[in-house]
PDB file of N, CA and C in Angstrom:
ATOM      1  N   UNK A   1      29.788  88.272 -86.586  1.00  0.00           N
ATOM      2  CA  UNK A   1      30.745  88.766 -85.614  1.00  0.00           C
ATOM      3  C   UNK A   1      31.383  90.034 -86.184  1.00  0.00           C
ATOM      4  N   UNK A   2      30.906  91.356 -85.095  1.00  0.00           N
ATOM      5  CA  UNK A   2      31.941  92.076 -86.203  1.00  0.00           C
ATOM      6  C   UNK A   2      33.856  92.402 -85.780  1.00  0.00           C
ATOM      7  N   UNK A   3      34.357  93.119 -86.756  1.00  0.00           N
ATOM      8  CA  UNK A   3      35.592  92.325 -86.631  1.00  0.00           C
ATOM      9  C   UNK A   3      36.550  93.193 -85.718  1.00  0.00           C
ATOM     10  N   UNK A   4      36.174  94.207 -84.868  1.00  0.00           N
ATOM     11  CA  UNK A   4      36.945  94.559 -83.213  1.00  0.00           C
ATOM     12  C   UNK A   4      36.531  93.083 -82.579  1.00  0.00           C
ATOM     13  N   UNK A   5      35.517  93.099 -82.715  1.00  0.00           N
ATOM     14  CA  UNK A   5      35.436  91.715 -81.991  1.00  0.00           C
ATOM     15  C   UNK A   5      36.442  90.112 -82.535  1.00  0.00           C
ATOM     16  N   UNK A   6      36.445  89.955 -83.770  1.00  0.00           N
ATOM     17  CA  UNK A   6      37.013  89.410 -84.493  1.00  0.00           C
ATOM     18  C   UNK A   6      38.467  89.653 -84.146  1.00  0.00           C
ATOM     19  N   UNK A   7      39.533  90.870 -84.027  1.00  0.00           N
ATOM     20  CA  UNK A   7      40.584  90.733 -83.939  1.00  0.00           C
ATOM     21  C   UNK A   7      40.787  90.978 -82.194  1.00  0.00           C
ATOM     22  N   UNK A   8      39.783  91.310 -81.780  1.00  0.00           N
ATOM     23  CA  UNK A   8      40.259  90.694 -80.031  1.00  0.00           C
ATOM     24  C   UNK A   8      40.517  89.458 -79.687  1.00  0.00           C
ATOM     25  N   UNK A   9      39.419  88.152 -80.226  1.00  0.00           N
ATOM     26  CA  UNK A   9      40.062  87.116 -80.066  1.00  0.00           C
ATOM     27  C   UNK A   9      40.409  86.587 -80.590  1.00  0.00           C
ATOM     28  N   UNK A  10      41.185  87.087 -81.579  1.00  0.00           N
ATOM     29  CA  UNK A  10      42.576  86.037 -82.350  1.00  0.00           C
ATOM     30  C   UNK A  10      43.182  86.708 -81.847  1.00  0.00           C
ATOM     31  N   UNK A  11      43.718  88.122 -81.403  1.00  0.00           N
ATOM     32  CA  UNK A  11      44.465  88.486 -80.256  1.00  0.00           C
ATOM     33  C   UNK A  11      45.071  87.500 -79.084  1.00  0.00           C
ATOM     34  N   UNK A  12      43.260  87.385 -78.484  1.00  0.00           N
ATOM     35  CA  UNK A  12      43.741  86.886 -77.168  1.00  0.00           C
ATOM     36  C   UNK A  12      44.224  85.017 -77.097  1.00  0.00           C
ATOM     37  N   UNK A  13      43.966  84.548 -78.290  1.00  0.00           N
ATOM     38  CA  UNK A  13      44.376  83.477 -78.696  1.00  0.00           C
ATOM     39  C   UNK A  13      45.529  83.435 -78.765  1.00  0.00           C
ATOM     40  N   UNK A  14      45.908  84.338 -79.387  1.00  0.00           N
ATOM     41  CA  UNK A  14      47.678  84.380 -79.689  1.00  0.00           C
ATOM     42  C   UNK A  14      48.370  84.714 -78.804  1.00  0.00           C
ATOM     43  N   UNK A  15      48.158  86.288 -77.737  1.00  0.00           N
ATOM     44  CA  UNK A  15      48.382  85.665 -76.351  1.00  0.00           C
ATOM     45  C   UNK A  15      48.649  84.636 -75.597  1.00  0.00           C
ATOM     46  N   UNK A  16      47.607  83.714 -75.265  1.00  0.00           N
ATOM     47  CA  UNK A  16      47.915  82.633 -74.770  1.00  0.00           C
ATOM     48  C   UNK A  16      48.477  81.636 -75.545  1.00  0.00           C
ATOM     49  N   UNK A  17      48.698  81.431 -76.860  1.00  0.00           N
ATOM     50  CA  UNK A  17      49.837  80.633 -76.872  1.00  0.00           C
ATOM     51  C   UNK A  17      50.996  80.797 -77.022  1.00  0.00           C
ATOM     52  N   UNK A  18      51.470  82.015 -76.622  1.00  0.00           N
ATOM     53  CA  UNK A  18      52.496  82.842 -76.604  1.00  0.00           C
ATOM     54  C   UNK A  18      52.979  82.338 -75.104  1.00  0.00           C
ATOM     55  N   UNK A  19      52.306  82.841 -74.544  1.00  0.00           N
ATOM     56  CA  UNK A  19      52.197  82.668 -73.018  1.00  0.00           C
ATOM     57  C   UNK A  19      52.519  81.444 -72.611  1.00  0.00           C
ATOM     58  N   UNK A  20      51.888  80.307 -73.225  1.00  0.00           N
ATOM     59  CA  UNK A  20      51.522  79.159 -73.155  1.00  0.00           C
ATOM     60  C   UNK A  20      53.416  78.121 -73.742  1.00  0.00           C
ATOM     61  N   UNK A  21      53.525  78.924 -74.523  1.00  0.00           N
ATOM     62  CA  UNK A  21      55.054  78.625 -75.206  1.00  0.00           C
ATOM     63  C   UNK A  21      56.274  78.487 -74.449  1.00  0.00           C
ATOM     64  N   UNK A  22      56.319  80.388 -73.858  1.00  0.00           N
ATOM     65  CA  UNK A  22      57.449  80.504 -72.942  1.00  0.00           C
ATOM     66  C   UNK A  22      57.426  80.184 -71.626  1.00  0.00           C
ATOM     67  N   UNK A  23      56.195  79.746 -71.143  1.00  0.00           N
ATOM     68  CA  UNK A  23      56.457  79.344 -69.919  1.00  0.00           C
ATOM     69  C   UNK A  23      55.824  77.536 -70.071  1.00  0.00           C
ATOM     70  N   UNK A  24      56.575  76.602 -70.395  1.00  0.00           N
ATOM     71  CA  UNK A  24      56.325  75.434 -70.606  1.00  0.00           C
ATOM     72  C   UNK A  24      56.186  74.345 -69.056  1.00  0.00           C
ATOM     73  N   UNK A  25      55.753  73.193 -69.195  1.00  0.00           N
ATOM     74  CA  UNK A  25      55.848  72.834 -68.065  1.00  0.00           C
ATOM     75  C   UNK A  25      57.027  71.620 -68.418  1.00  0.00           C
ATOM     76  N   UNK A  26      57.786  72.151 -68.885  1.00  0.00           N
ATOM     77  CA  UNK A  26      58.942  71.037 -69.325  1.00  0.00           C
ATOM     78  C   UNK A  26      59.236  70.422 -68.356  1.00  0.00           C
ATOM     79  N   UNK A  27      59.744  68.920 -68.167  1.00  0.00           N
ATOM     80  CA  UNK A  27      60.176  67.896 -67.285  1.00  0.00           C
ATOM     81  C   UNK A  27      61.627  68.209 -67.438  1.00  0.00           C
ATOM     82  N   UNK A  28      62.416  68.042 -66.316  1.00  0.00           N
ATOM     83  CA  UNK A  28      64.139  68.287 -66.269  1.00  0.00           C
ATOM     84  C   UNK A  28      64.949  67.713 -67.513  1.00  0.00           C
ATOM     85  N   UNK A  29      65.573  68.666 -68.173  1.00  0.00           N
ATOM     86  CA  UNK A  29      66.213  67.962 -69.251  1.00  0.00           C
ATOM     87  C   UNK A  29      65.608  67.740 -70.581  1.00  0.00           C
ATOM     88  N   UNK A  30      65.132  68.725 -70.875  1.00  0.00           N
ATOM     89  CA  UNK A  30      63.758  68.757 -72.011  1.00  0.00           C
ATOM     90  C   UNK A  30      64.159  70.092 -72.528  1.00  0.00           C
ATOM     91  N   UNK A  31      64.284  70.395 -73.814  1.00  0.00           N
ATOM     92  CA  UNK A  31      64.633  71.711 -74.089  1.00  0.00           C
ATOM     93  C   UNK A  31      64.231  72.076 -75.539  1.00  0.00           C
ATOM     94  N   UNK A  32      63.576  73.237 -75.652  1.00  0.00           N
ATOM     95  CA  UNK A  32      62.813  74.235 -76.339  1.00  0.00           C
ATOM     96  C   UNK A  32      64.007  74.262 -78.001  1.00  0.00           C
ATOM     97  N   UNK A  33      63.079  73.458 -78.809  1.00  0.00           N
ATOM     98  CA  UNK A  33      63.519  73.761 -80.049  1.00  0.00           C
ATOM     99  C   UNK A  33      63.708  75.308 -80.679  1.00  0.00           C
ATOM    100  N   UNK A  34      64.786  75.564 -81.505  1.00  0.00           N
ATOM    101  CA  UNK A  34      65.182  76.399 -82.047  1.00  0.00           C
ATOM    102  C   UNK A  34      63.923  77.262 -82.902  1.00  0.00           C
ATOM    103  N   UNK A  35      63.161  76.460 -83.653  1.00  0.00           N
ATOM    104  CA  UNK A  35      61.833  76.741 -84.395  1.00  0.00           C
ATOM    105  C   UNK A  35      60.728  77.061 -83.526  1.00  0.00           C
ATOM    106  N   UNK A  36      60.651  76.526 -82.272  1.00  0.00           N
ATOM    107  CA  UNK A  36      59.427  77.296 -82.075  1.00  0.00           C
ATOM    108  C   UNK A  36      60.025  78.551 -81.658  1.00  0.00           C
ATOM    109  N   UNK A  37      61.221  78.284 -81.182  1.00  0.00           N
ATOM    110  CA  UNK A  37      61.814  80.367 -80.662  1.00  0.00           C
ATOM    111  C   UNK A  37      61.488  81.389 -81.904  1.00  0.00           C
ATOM    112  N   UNK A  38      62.034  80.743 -83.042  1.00  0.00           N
ATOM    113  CA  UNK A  38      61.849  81.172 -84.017  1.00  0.00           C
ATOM    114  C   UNK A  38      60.410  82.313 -84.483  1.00  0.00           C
ATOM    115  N   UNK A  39      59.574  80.729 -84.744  1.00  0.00           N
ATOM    116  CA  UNK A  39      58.286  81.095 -84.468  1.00  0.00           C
ATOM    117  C   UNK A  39      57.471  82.211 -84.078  1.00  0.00           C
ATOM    118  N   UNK A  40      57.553  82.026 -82.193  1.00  0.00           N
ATOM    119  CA  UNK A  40      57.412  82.816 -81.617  1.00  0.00           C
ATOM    120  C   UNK A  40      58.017  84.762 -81.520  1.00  0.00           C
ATOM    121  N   UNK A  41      59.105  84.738 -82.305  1.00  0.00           N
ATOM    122  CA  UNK A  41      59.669  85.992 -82.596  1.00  0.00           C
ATOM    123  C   UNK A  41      58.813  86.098 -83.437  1.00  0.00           C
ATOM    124  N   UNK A  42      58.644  85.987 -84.589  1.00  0.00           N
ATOM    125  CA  UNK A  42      57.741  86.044 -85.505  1.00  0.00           C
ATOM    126  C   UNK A  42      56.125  86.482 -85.551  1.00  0.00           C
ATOM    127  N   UNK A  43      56.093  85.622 -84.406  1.00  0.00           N
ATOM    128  CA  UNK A  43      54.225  86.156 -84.182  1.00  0.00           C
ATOM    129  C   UNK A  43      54.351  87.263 -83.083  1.00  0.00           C
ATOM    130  N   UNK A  44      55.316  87.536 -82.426  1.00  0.00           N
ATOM    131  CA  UNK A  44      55.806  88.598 -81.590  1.00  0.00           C
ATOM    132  C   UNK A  44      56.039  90.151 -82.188  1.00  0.00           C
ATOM    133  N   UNK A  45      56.245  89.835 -83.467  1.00  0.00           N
ATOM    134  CA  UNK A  45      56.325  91.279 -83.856  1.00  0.00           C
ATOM    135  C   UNK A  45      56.411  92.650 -83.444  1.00  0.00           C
ATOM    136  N   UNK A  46      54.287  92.773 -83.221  1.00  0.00           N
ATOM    137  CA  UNK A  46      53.791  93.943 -83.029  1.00  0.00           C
ATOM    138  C   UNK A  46      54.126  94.126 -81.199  1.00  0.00           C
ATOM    139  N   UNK A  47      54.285  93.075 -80.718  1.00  0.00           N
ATOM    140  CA  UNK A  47      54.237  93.226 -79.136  1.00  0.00           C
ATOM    141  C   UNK A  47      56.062  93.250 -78.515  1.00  0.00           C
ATOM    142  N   UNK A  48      56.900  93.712 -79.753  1.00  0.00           N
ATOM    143  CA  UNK A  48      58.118  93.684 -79.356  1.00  0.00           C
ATOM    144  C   UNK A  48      58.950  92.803 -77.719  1.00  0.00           C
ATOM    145  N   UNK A  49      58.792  91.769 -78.440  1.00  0.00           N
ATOM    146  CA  UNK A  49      58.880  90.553 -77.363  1.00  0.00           C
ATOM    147  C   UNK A  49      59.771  90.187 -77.357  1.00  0.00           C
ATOM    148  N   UNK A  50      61.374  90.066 -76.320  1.00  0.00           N
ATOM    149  CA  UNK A  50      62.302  89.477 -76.869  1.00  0.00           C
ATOM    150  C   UNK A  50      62.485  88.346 -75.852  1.00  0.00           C
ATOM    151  N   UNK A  51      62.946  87.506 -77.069  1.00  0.00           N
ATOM    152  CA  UNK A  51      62.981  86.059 -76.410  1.00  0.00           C
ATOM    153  C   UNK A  51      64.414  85.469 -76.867  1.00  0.00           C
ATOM    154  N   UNK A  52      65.260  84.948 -75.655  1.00  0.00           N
ATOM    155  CA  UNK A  52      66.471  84.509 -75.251  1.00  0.00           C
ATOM    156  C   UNK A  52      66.568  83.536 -76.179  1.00  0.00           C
ATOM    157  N   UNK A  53      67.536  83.201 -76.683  1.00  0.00           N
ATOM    158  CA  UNK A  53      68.125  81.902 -77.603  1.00  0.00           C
ATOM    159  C   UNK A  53      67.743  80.386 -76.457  1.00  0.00           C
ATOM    160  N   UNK A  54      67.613  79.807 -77.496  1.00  0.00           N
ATOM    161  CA  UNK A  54      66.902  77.978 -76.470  1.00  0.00           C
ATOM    162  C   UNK A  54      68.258  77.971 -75.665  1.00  0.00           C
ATOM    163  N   UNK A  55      68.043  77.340 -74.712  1.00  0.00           N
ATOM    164  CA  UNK A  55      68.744  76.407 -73.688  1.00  0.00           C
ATOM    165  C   UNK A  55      69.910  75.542 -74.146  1.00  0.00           C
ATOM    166  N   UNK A  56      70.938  75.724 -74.238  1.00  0.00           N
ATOM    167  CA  UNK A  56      71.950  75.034 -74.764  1.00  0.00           C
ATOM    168  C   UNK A  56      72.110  73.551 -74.459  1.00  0.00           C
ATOM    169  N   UNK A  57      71.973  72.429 -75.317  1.00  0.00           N
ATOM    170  CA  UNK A  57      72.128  71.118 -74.737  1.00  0.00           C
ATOM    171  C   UNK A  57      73.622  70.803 -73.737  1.00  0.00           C
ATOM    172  N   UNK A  58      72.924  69.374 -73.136  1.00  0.00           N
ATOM    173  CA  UNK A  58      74.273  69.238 -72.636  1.00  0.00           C
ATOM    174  C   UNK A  58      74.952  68.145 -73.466  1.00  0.00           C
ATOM    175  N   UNK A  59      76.477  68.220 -73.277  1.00  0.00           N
ATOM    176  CA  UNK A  59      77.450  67.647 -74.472  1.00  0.00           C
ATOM    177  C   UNK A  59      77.235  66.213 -73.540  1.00  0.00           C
ATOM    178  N   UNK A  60      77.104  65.243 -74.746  1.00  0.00           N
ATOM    179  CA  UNK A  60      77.124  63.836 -74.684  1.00  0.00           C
ATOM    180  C   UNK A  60      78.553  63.105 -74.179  1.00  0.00           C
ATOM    181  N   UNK A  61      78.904  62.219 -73.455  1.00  0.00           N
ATOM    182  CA  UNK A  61      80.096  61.630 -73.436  1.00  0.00           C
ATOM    183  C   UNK A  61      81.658  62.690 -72.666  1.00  0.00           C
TER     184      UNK A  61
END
């Protein structure tokens, strides 16, 4: 394999789980850990991606 080819699809891999991350099919009341936001900034780098702080829980009691 040579490697344009090679870094297109770990590209497009990373894409989609990028993709795949921020748009979740979460059930009501389900909310996006701090680490994968994290994460995701992280592998976001080169594609200057900004991504909102998680979803604030709701207070117990």
């Amino acid at each position: 394999m040579r490697t344009d080819e090679k870094v297109q699809e770990v590209t497009g891999i990373q894409a989609a789980d990028i993709e795949a991350a921020l748009d979740p099919a979460e059930a009501e009341g389900v909310y996006r850990d701090s680490r994968q936001a994290a994460a995701l900034a992280l592998l976001s780098g080169a594609t200057k991606l900004l991504l909102s702080p998680p979803t604030p829980r709701p207070k117990k009691g």
